[in-house]
Structures are given as C-alpha cells and as structure tokens.
C-alpha atoms as a PDB file:
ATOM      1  CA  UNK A   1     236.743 166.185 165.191  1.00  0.00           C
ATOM      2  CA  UNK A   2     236.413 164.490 168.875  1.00  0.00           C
ATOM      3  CA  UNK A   3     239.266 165.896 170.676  1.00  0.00           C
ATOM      4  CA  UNK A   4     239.962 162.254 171.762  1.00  0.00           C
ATOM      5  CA  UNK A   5     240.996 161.631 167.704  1.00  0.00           C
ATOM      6  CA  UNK A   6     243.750 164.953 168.398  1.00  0.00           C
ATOM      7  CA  UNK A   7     247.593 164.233 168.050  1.00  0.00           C
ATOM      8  CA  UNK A   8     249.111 164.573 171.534  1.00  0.00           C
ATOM      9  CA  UNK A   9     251.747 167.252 172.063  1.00  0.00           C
ATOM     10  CA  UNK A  10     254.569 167.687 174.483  1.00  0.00           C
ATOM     11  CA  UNK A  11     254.896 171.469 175.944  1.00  0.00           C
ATOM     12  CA  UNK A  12     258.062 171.618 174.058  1.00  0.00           C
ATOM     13  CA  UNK A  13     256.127 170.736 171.011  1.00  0.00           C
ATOM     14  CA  UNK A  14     253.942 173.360 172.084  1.00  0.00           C
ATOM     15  CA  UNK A  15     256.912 176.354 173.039  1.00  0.00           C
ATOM     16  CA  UNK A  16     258.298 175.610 169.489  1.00  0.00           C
ATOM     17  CA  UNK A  17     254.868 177.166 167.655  1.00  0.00           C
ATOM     18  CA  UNK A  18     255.375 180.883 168.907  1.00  0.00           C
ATOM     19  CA  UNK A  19     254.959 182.325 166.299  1.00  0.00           C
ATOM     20  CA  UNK A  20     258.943 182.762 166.154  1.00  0.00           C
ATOM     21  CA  UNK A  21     260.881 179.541 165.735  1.00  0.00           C
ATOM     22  CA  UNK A  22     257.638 178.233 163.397  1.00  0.00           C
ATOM     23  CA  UNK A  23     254.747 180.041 161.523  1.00  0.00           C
ATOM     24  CA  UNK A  24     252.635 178.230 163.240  1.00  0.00           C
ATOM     25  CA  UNK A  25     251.165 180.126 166.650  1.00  0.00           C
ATOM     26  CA  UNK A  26     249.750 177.919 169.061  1.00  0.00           C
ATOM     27  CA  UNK A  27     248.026 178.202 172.715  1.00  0.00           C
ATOM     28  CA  UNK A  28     246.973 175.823 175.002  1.00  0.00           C
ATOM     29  CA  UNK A  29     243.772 175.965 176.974  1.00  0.00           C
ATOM     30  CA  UNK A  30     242.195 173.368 179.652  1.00  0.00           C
ATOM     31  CA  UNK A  31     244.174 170.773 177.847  1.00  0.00           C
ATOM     32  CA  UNK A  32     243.383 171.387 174.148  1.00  0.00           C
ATOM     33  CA  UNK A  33     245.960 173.021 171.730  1.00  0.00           C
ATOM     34  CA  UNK A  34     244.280 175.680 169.499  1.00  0.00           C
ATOM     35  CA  UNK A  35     245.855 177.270 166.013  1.00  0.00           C
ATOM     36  CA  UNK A  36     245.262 180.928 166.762  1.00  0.00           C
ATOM     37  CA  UNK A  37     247.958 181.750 163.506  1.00  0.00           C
ATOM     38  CA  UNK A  38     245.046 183.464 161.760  1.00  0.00           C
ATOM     39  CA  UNK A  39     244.086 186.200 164.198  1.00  0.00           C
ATOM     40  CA  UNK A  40     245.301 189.560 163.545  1.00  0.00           C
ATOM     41  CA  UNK A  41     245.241 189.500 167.679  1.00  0.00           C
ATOM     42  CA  UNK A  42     248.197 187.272 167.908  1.00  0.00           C
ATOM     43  CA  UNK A  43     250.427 188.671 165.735  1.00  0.00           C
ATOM     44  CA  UNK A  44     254.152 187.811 166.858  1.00  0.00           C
ATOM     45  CA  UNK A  45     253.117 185.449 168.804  1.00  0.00           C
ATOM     46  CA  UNK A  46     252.158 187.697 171.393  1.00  0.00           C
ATOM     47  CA  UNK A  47     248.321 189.088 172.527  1.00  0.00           C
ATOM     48  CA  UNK A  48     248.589 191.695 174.850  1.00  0.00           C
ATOM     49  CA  UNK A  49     250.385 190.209 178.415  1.00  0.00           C
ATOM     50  CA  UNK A  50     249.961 186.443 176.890  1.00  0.00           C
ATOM     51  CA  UNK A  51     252.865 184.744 174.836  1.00  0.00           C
ATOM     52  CA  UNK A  52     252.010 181.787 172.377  1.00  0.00           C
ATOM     53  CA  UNK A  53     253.510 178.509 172.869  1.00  0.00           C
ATOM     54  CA  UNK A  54     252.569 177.732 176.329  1.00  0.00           C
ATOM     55  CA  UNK A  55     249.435 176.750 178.400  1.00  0.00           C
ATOM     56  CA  UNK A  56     247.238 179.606 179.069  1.00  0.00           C
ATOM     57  CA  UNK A  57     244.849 177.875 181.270  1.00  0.00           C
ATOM     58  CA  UNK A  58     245.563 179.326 184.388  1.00  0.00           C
ATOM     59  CA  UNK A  59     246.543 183.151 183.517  1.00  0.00           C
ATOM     60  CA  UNK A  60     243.300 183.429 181.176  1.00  0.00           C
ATOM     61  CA  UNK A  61     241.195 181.920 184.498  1.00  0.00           C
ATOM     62  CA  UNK A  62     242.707 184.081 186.465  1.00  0.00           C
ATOM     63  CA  UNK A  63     242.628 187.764 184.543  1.00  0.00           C
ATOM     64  CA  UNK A  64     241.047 187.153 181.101  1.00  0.00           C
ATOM     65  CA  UNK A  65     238.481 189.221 180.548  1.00  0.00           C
ATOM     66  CA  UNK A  66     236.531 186.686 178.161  1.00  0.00           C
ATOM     67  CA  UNK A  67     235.678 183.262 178.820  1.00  0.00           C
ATOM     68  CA  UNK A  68     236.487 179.851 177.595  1.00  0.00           C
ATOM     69  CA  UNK A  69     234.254 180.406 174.520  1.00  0.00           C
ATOM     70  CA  UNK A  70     237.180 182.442 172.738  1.00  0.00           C
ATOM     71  CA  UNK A  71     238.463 179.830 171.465  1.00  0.00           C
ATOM     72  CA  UNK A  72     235.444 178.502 169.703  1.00  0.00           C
ATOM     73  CA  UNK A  73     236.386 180.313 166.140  1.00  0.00           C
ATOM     74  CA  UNK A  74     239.971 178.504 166.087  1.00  0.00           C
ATOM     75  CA  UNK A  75     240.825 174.965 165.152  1.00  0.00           C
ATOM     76  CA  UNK A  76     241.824 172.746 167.716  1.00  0.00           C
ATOM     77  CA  UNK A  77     244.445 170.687 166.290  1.00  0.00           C
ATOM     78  CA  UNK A  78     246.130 168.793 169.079  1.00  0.00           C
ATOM     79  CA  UNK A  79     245.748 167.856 173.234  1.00  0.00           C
ATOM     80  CA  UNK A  80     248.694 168.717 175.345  1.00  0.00           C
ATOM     81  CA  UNK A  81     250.252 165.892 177.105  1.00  0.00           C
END
C-alpha cells in the first residue's frame, strides 16, 4: 500500500491506541503510523523508555539504538496529521 492511500490520524487518534484505552498499540515514526500490537516487545504499550501512542520520531533519532528499518516487519496502517 502507497502510504499516500493511508487514513490520516490526529495525535489524539494516535494517544488513544496505547495499548490501554484500545487493543490496538500504535507508534508513530517520520510521519507514518505503524501497528506494533503483535510484538512481544511492546507489551503494555510500553518498550523499554518508549510509550505507544505518540510520535517517536525524535527520541528513537536521538537514542535508539536501531535504525529506521525497525519498523519494516509492522504494518503501516495510517499517516499522522
């Protein structure tokens, strides 16, 4: 799917899939909303310092210690507006 065909998302749209007030755990990354519910990693919502529901763009460029290419294995299923 060209990420130009994604739904659009609000960050509150976003905040509401942590893994707590939906099943569905979310993360945002350069602009592109990712389903990460299906890795044992982000269980709760939470993967080690970094909470689901939000834009990770600028805490995973600054102290991730993997790249962009993470995100590869998970769907993307929306753009963040």
């Amino acid at each position: 799917m060209d990420k130009n065909d994604l739904p659009a998302y609000t960050v509150g749209q976003l905040a509401l899939r942590n893994g707590q007030d939906k099943e569905q755990i979310w993360v945002a990354y350069q602009g592109i909303i990712y389903d990460v519910t299906s890795s044992r990693l982000w269980r709760d919502g939470k993967h080690y310092e970094h909470w689901a529901g939000q834009d990770l763009t600028t805490e995973l460029e600054e102290d991730a210690p993997h790249n962009a290419n993470v995100f590869d294995k998970y769907k993307a299923v929306g753009i963040l507006k």
